[in-house]
Structures are given as C-alpha cells and as structure tokens.
Protein backbone atom coordinates (compact mmCIF):
# COMPACT_ATOMS: atom_id res chain seq x y z
CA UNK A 1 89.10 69.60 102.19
CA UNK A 2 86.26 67.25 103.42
CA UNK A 3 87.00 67.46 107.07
CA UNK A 4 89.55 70.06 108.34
CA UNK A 5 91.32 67.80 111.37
CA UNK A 6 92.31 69.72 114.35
CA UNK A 7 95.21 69.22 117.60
CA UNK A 8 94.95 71.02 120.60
CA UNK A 9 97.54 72.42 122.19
CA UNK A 10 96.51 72.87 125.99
CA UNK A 11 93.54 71.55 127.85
CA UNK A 12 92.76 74.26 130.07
CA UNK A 13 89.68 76.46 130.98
CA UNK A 14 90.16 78.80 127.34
CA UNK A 15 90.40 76.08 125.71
CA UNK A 16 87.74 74.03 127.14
CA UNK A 17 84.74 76.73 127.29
CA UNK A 18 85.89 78.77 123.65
CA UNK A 19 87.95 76.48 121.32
CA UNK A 20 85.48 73.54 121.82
CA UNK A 21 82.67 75.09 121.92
CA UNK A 22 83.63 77.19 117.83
CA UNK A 23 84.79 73.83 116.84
CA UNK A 24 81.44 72.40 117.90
CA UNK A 25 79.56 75.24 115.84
CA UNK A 26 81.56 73.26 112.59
CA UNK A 27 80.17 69.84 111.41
CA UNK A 28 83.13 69.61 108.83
CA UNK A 29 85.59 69.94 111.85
CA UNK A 30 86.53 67.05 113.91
CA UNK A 31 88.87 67.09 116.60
CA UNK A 32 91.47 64.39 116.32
CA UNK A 33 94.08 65.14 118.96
CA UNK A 34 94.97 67.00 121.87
CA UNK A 35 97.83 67.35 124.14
CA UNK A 36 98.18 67.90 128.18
CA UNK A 37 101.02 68.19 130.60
CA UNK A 38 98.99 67.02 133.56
CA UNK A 39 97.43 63.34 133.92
CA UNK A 40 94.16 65.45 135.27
CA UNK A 41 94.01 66.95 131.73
CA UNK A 42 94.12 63.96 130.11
CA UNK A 43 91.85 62.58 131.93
CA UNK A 44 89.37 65.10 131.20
CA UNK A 45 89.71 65.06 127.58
CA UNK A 46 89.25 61.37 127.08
CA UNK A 47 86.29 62.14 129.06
CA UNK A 48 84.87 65.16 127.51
CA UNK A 49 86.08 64.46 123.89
CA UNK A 50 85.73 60.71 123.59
CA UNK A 51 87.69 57.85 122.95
CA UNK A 52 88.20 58.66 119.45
CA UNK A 53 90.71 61.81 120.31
CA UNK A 54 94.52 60.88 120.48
CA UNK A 55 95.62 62.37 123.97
CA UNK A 56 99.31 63.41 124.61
CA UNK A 57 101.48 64.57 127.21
CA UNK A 58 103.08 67.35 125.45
CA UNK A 59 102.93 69.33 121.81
CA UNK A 60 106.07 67.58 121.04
CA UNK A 61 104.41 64.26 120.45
CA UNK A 62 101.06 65.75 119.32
CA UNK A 63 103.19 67.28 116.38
CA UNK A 64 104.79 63.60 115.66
CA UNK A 65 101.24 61.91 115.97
CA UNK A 66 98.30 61.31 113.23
CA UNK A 67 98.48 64.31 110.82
CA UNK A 68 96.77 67.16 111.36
CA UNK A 69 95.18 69.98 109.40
CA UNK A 70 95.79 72.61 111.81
CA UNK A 71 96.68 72.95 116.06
CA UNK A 72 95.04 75.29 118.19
CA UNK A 73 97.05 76.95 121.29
CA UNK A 74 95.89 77.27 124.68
CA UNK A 75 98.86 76.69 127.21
CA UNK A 76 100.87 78.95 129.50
CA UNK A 77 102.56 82.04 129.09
CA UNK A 78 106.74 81.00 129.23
CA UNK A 79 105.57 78.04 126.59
CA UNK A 80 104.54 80.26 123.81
CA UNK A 81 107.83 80.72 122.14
CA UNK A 82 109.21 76.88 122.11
CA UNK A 83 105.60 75.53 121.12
CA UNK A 84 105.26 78.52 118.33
CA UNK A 85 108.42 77.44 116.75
CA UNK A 86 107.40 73.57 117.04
CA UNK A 87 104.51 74.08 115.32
CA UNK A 88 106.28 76.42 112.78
CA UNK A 89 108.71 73.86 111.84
CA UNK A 90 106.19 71.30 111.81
CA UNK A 91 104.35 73.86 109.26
CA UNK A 92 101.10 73.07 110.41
CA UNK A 93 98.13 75.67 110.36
CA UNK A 94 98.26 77.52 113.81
CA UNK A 95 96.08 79.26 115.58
CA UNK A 96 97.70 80.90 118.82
CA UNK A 97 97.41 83.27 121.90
CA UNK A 98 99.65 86.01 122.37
CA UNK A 99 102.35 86.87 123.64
CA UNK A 100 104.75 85.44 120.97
CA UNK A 101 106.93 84.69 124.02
CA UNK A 102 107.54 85.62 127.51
CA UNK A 103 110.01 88.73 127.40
CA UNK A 104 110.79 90.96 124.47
CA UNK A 105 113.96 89.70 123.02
CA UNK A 106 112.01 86.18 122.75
CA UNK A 107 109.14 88.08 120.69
CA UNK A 108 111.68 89.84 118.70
CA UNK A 109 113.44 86.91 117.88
CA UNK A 110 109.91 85.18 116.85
CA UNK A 111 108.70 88.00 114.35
CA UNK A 112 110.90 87.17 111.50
CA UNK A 113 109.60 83.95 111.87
CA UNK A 114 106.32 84.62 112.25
CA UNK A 115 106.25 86.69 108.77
CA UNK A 116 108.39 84.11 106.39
CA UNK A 117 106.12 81.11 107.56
CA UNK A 118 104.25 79.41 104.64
CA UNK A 119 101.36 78.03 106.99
CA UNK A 120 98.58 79.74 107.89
CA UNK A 121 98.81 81.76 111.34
CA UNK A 122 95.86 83.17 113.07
CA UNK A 123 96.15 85.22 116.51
CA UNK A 124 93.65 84.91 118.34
CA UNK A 125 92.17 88.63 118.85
CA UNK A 126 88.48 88.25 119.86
CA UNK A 127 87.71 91.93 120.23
CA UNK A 128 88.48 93.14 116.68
CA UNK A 129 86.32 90.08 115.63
CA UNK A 130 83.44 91.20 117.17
CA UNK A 131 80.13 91.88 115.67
CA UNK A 132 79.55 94.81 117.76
CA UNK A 133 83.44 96.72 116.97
CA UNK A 134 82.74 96.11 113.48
CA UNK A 135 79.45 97.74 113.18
CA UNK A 136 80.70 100.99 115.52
CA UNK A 137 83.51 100.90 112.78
CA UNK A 138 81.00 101.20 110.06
CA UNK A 139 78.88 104.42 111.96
CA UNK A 140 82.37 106.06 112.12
CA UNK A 141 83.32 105.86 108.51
CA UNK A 142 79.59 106.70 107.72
CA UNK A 143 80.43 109.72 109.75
CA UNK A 144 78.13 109.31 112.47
CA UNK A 145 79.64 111.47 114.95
CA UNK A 146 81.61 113.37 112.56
CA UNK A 147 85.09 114.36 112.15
CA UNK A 148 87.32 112.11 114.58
CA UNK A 149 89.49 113.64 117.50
CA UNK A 150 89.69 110.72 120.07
CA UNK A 151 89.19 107.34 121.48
CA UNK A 152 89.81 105.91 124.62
CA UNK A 153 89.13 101.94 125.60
CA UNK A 154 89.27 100.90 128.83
CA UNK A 155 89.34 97.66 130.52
CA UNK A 156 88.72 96.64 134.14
CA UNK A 157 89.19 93.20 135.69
CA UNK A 158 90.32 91.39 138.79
CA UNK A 159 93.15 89.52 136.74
CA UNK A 160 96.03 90.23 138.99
CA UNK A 161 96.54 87.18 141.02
CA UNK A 162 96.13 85.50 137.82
CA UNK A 163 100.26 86.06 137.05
CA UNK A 164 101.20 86.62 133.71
CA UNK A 165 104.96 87.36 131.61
CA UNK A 166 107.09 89.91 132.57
CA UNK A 167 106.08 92.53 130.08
CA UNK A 168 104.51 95.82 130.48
CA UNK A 169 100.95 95.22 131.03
CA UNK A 170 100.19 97.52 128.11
CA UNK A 171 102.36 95.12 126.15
CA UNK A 172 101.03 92.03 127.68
CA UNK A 173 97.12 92.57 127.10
CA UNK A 174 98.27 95.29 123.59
CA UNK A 175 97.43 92.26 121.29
CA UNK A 176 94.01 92.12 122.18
CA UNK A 177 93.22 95.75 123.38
CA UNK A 178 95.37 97.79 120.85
CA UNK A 179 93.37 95.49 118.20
CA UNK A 180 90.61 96.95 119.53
CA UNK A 181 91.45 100.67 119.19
CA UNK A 182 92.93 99.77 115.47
CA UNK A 183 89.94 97.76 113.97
CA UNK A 184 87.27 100.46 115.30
CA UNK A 185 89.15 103.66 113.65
CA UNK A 186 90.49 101.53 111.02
CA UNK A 187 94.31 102.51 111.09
CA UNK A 188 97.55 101.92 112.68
CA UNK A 189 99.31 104.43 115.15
CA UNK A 190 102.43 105.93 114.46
CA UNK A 191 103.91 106.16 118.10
CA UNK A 192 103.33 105.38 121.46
CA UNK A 193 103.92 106.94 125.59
CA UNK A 194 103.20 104.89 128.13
CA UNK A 195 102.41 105.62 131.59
CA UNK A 196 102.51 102.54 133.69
CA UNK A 197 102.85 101.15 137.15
CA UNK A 198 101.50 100.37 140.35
CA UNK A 199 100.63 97.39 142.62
CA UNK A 200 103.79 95.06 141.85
CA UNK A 201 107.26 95.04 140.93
CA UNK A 202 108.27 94.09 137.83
CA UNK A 203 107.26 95.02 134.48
CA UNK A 204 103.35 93.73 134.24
CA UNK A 205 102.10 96.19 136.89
CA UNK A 206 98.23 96.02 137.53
CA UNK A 207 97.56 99.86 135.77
CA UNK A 208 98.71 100.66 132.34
CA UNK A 209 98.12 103.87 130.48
CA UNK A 210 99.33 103.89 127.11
CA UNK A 211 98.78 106.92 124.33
CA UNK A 212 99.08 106.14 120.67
CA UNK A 213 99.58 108.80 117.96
CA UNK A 214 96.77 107.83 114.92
CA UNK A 215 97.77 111.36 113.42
CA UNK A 216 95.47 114.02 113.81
CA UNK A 217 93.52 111.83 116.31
CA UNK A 218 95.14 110.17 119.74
CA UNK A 219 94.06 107.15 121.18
CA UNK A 220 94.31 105.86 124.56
CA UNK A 221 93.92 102.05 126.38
CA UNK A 222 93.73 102.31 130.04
CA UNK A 223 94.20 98.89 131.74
CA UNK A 224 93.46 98.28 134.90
CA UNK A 225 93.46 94.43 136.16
CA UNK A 226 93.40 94.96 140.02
CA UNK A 227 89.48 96.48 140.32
CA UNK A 228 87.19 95.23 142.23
CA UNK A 229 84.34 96.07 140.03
CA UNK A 230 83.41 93.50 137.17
CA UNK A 231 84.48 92.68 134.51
CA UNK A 232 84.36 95.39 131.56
CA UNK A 233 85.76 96.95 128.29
CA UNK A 234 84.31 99.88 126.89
CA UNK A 235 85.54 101.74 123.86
CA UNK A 236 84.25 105.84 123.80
CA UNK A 237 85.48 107.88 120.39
CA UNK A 238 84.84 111.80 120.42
CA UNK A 239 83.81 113.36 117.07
CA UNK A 240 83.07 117.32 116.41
CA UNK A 241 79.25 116.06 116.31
CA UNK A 242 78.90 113.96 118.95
CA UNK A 243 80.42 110.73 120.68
CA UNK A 244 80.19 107.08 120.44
CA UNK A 245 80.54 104.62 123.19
CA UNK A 246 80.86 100.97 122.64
CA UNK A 247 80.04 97.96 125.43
CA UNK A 248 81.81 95.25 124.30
CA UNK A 249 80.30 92.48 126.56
CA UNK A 250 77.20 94.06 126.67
CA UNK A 251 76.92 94.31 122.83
CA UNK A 252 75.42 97.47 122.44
CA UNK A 253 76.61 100.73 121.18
CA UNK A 254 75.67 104.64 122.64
CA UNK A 255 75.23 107.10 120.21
CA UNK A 256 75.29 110.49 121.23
CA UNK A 257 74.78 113.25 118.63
CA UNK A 258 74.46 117.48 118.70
CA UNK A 259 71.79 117.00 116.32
CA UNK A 260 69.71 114.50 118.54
CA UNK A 261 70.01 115.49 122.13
CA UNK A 262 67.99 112.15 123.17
CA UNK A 263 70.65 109.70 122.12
CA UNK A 264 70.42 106.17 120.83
CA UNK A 265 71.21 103.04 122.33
CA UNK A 266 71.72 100.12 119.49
CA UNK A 267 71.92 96.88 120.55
CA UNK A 268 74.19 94.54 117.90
CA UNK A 269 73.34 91.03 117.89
CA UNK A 270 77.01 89.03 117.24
CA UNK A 271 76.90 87.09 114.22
CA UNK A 272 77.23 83.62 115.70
CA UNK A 273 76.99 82.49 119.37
CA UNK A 274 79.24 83.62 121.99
CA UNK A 275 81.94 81.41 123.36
CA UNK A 276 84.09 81.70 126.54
CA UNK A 277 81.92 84.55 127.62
CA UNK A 278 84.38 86.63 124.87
CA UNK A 279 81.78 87.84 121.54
CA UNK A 280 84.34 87.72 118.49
CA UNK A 281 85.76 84.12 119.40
CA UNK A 282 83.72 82.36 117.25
CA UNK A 283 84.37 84.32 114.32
CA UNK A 284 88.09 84.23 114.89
CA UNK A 285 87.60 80.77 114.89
CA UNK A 286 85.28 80.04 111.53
CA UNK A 287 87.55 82.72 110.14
CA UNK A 288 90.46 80.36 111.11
CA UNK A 289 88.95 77.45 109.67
CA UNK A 290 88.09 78.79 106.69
CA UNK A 291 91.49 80.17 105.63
CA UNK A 292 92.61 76.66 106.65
CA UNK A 293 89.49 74.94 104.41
CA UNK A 294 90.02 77.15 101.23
CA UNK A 295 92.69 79.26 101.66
CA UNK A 296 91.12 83.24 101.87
CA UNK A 297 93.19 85.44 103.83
CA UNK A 298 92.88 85.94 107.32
CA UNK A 299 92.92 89.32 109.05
CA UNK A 300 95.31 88.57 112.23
CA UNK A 301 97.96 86.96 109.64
CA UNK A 302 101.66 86.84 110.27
CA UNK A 303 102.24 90.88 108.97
CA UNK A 304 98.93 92.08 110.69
CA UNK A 305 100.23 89.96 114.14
CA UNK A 306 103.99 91.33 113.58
CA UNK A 307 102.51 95.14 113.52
CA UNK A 308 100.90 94.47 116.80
CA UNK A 309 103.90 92.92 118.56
CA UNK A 310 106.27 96.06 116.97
CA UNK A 311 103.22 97.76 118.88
CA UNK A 312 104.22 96.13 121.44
CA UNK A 313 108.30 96.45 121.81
CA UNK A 314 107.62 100.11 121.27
CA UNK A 315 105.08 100.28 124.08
CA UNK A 316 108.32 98.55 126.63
CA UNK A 317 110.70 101.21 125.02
CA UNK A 318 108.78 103.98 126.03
CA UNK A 319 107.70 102.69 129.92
CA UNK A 320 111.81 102.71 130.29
CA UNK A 321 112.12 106.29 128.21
CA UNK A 322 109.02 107.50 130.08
CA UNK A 323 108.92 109.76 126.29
CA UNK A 324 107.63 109.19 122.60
CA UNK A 325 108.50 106.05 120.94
CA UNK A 326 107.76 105.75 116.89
CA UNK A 327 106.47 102.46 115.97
CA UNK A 328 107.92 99.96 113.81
CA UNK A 329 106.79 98.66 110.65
CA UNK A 330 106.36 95.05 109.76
CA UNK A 331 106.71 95.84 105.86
CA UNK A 332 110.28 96.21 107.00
CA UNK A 333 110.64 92.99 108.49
CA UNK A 334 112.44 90.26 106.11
CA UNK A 335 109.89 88.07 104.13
C-alpha cells in the first residue's frame, strides 16, 4: 500500500490538535475525507485541510464517499455505538475512542461485534503507548524495585463541566487509565471493588476509586475530575526494595531504592513528538497505520479492547454491589 487514505470521523478539538498532527508525522498518509455535523466544522476543514479533502455532514455519507483505507473517530459520546457499527459494516480499518457506547447494555451488545470483525480496530489508549510507561515496565520486570506488592495511578483534572455518558466514572475514563495500570505491571486483574461517588447524580460522579485484584499484588486508579489543581496522572508501584513513581506528562520516572537512599530521577524522552498535549498518541497512531499498511498486529485489537470493556461492566457491577466483582474474559466471547 503506496498511500494509506484516511476519513475522519469528527472535526473537533481531539481531532484537530492529535489526529492531524500523527497523520502529519506520515508522508505516505494523506487525508482524503472528513465528516462534520456542524457547517462551522466544515468550514474549518476546507480551511485547514484544503480543497483537496471531501467534507461531509455526517459518517453516513463519508462511509458511501471515495474509498477509504481506514476512518479515524473523534465525535461525541451517545454517537459511539451507531458510528462503530457503521464503520463495522462498512469493514473499513477503524481507529476509535472509547466508550463502545453510552450505557452498558449498548457496550455489551457491541463486544461480540467488536471481536468477530475482520478489519482492523485500534482503541485509542495513549497512556499504555507511551514511551515513558513502557520503559517503567521494563525497570519492573528487570526487578528494579524488587518483588511487586502495589500500584496506585491517579489522575486529577477539572473535566467535570465537560459532561460525559452515564457510566461510572471508573468505567468511563477505565479504557485509558486501567490500560495504564495493565501495560506497566504487564497483566490483567482478576476482579474489581469500586468505591465511587460524589459531586453529581447519576452514575459518572466526579471521584472514582476502583481496586483491582492482579493476584498477589492490588492495584488501585483514583479519579478525580473536579480538582482545581492541574492537570496530572501519576502512576507509584511499591516493591520490597524500593518504589517507583511515574509522571506521565512530565515524562520522567522516580526511582527510589533501599540500596540507594539518594534516589534517581530519569527523564524518558517519547519516541516521536507529542500530540494533543497526550505522549503515546503518536505511537497509537503510526502503530495504527502500520497494522493498516502491512498488516502486524496491533496491541489495543478487538480481544485486548473487549478485556478492557469486561473491565469495565465489572467495574458498574460492583459500584451497585458496593462488593467484589470477578472479571470477565474476552477468550470467552464468540469469535
């Protein structure tokens, strides 16, 4: 494949500073098509992506428009499911943002779906693409600070007047953040408690405190989108020799160790330039393209999204249980 030609799905602010912006870091991409609800949009991508680019009102007509090689997703929230299975049926390469869909019987519904499509399907899970995760995930299986016994990420952010699907928030933002916690230990939890609430009614509170089981080590995301400190995510694993404290958007990584009191700060540079303000993005992305281009396997495919969203429906079980809630696995979805 000479040129990989790509639709997008959405015109808005992700899309615009991060899906761009990898494309652009691709000379054997080109950009072909792209699809808006509002005439404002449309405006703005004849003027920011030229004349060349077919421009739509909807992903209806994108889909029935000049072939593409693949569509990238960027729209809002109670969209996901009917664009997902468009695009699906349309069996076009796909690369999406979670959630699936809007409430949990809609993501249920999706996952067999999701896991018996032929195309290529790539969520979009900047975290566990980062340069920095991967290379804390290295020092731990080098056994830098030993033996394993926890690890806790945390976000903060002022995201609540932002709106967002009525899920648990721990559900809502799990794609992303329970990524995080699986691609830096490098395995899957068993079960999940959830401790959530606070600040709204409805499901998606602003606080979330969710506990997963990794056998014989626990792991914790606590998400809080209502602070009114900056923007941050910080991942901190405990070992019997020391601890280990990751800065995602700062790119470095604390070491702390019995044997060296001191400490050591290392600062990762990520392996290709940062998009959206999220590092990872950009590797999603060229990981995208390339399973598109030649046909390697991509990590976030169908089974690897499916565990995440079984993650997921377990984490809204236990909020209403307020107990334990084993996890789900995707092998035992049909394929």
């Amino acid at each position: 494949m000479s040129v990989i030609r790509v639709g997008l799905i959405g015109y808005g602010g992700w899309t615009r500073l991060a899906f761009v912006p990898a494309l652009r870091q691709h000379d054997r991409v080109r950009i072909v098509s792209a699809a808006a609800f509002s005439k404002a949009s449309q405006e703005r991508i004849r003027e920011e992506l030229g004349p060349d680019v077919e421009v739509y009102g909807g992903f209806e007509a994108l889909l029935n428009g000049p072939e593409v090689d693949a569509v990238m997703m960027a729209i809002p929230d109670s969209i996901h499911e009917a664009a997902m299975n468009a695009v699906l049926d349309a069996g076009v390469a796909a690369y999406y943002e979670p959630p699936l869909a809007d409430c949990p019987d809609g993501i249920r519904k999706m996952l067999n779906r999701l896991v018996e499509a032929d195309q290529v399907t790539h969520g979009d899970l900047e975290i566990g693409f980062a340069t920095v995760v991967h290379r804390a995930a290295d020092l731990l299986r080098q056994g830098a600070i030993g033996t394993l016994q926890a690890v806790h990420l945390k976000l903060r952010s002022d995201w609540a007047g932002f709106g967002g699907p009525d899920l648990c928030l721990a559900h809502h933002l799990g794609p992303w953040y329970v990524d995080g916690l699986n691609s830096i230990l490098g395995r899957l939890p068993e079960r999940v408690l959830v401790m959530d609430g606070h600040g709204q009614t409805g499901r998606r509170q602003f606080h979330s405190l969710a506990h997963f089981d990794y056998g014989e080590l626990w792991g914790t995301i606590h998400l809080n989108i209502n602070s009114v400190d900056k923007l941050e995510t910080t991942i901190e694993v405990t070992g019997d020799e020391g601890d280990l404290t990751v800065d995602y958007f700062k790119n470095t990584i604390n070491l702390l160790m019995k044997s060296h009191s001191e400490g050591e700060v290392i600062r990762v540079e990520p392996s290709m330039p940062v998009v959206g303000g999220w590092p990872g993005e950009a590797e999603s992305v060229a990981e995208f393209l390339e399973t598109v281009e030649k046909g390697t396997p991509n990590r976030t495919d169908g089974q690897m999204a499916a565990q995440l969203y079984l993650t997921g429906l377990a984490i809204e079980r236990s909020r209403d249980s307020g107990g334990w809630v084993e996890i789900e696995d995707a092998a035992g979805l049909e394929s």
